[in-house]
N, C-alpha and C. Protein backbone atom coordinates (compact mmCIF):
# COMPACT_ATOMS: atom_id res chain seq x y z
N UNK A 1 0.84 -1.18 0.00
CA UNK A 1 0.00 0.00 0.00
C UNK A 1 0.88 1.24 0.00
N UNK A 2 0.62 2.13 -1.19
CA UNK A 2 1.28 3.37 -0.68
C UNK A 2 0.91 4.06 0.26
N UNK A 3 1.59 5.04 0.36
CA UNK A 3 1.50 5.75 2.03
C UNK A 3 0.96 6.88 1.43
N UNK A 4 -0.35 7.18 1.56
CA UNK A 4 -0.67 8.71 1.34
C UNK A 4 0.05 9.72 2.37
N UNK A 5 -0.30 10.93 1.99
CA UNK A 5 -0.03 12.26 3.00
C UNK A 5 -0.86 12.61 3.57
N UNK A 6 -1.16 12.84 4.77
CA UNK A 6 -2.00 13.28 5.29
C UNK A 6 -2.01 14.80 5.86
N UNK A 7 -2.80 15.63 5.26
CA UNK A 7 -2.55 17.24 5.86
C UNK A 7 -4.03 17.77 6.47
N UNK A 8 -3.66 18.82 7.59
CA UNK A 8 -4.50 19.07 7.86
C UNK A 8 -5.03 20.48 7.26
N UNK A 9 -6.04 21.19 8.12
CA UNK A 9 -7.16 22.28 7.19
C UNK A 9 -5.55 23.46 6.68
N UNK A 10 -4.49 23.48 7.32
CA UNK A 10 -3.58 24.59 7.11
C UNK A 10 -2.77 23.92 5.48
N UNK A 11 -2.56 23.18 5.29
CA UNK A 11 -1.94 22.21 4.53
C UNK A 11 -0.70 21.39 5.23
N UNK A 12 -0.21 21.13 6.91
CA UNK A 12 0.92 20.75 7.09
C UNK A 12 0.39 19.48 7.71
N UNK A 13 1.39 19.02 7.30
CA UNK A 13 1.90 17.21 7.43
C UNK A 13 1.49 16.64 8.86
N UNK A 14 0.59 15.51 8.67
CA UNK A 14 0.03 15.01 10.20
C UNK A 14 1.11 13.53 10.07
N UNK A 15 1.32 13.29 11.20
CA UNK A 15 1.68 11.99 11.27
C UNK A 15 1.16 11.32 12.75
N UNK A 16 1.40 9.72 13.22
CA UNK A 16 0.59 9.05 14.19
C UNK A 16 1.50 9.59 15.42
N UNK A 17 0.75 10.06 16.39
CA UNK A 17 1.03 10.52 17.49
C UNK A 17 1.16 11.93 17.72
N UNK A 18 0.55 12.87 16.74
CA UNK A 18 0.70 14.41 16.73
C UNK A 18 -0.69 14.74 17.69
N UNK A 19 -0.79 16.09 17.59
CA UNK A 19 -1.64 16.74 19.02
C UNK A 19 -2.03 17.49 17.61
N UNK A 20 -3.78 17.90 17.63
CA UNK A 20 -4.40 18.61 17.01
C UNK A 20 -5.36 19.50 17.68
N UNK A 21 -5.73 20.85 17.16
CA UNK A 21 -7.02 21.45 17.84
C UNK A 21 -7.80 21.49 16.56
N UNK A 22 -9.18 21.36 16.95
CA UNK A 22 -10.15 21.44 16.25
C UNK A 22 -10.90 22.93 15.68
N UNK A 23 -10.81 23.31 14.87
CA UNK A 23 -11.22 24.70 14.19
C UNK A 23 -12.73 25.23 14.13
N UNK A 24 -13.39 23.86 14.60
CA UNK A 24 -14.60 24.47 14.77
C UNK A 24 -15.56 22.98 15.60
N UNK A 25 -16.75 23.87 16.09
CA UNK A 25 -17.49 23.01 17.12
C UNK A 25 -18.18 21.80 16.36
N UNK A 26 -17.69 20.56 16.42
CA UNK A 26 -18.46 19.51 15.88
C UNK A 26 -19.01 18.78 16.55
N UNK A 27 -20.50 18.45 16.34
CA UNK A 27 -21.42 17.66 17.12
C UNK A 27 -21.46 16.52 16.72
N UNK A 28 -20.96 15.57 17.57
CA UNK A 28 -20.40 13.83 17.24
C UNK A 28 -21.71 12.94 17.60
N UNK A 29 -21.63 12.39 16.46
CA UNK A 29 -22.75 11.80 16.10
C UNK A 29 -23.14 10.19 17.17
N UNK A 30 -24.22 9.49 17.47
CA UNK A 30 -24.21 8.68 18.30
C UNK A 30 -23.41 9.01 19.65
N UNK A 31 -23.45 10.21 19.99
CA UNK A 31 -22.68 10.06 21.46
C UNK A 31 -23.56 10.69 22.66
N UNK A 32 -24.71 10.98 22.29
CA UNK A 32 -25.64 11.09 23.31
C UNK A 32 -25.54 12.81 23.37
N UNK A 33 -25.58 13.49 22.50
CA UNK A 33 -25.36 14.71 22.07
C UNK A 33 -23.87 15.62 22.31
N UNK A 34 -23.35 15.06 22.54
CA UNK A 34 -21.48 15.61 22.42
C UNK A 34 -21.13 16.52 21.85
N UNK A 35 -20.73 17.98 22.09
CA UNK A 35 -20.24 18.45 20.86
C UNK A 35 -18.73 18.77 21.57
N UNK A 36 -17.86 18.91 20.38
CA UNK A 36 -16.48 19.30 21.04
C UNK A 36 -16.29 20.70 20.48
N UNK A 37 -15.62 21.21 20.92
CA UNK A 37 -15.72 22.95 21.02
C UNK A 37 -14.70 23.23 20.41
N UNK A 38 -14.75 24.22 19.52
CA UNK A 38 -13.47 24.87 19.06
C UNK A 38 -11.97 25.09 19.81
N UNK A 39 -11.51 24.76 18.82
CA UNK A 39 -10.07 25.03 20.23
C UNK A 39 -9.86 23.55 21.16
N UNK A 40 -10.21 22.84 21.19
CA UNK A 40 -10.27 21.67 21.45
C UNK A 40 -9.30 20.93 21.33
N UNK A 41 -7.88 20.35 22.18
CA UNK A 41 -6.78 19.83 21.34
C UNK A 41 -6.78 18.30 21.92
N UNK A 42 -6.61 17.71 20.48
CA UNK A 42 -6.54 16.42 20.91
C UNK A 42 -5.36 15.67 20.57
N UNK A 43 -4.70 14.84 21.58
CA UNK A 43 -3.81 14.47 21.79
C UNK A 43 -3.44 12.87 21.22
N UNK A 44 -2.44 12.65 20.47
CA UNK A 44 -2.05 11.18 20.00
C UNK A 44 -2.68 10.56 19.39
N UNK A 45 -2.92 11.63 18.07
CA UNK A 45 -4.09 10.88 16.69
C UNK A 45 -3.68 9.58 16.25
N UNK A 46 -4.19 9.24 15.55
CA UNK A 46 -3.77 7.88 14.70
C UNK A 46 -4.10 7.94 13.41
N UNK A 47 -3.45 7.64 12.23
CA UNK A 47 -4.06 7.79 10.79
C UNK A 47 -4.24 6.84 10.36
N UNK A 48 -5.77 6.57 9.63
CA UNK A 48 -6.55 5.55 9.01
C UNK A 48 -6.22 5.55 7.49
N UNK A 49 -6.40 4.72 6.95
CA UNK A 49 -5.70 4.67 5.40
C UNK A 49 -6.01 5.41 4.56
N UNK A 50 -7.33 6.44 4.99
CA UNK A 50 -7.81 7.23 4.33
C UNK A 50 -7.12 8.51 4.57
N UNK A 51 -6.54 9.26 3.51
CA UNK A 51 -6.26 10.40 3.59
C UNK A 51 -6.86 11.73 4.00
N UNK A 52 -8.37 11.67 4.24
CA UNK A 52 -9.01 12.51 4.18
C UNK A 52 -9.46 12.59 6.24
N UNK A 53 -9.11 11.42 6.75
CA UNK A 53 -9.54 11.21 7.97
C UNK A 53 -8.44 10.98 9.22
N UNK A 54 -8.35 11.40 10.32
CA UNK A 54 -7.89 10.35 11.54
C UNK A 54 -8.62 9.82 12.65
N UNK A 55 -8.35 9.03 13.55
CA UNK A 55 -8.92 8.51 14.92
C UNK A 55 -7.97 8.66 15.84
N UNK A 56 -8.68 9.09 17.08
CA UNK A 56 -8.58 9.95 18.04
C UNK A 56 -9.21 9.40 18.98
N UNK A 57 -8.62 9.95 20.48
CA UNK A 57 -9.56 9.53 21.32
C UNK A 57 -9.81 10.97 22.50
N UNK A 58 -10.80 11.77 22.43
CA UNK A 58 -11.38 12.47 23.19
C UNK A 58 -11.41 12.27 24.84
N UNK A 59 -12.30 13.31 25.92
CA UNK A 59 -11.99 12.47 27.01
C UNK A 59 -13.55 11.90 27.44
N UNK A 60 -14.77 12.44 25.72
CA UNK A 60 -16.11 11.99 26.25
C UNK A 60 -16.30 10.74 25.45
N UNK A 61 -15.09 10.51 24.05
CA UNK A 61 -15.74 9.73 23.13
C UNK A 61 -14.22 9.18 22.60
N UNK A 62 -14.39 7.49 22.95
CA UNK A 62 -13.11 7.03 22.40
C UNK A 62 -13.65 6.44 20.77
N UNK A 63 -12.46 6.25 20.07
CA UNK A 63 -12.12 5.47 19.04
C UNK A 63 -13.31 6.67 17.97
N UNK A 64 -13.23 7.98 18.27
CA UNK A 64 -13.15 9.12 17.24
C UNK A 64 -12.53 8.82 16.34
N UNK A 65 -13.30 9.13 14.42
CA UNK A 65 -13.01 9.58 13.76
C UNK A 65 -13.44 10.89 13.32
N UNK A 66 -12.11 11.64 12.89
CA UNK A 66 -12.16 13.46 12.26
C UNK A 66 -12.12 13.33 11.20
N UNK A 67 -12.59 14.43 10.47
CA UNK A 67 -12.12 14.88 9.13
C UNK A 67 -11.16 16.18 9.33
N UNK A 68 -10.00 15.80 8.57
CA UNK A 68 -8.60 16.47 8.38
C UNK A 68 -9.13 17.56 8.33
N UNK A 69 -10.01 17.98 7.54
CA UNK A 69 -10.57 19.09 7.24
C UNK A 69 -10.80 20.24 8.45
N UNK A 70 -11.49 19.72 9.27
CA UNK A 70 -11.65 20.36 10.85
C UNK A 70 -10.58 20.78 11.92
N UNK A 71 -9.45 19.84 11.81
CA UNK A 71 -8.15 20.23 12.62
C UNK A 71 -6.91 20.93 11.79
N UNK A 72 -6.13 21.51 12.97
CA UNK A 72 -4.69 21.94 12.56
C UNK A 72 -3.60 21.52 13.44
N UNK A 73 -2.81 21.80 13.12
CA UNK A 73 -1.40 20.91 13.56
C UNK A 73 -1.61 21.65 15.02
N UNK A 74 -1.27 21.11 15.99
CA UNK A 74 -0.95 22.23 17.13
C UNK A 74 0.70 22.59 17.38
């Protein structure tokens, strides 16, 4: 498998174990109404084969997936 790149909303390079904050308030779906708040940094992502996504673990909601789109490098 090639190795895609994974970037976040700024365009810079994510890799497994980076710290991200979230750019805007997303309301996570199936979690009993959750939303995580802007500014939000989450700690020791993991990247899924998809380029467009990672998993994460929050401190209301484990085994999170993001869209790249929403975070930036912290």
């Amino acid at each position: 498998m090639s190795e895609d790149i994974v970037k976040d909303a700024n365009g810079a390079r994510l890799s497994d174990g980076d710290s991200v904050t979230l750019i805007k308030d997303l309301k996570v779906k199936g979690s009993g109404g959750v939303t995580l708040k802007r500014g939000t940094l989450v700690k020791k992502i993991r990247l899924t084969g998809d380029p467009d996504e990672i998993e994460a673990n929050v401190e209301k909601v484990r085994g999170l997936v993001l869209r790249t789109e929403f975070v930036k490098k912290a």
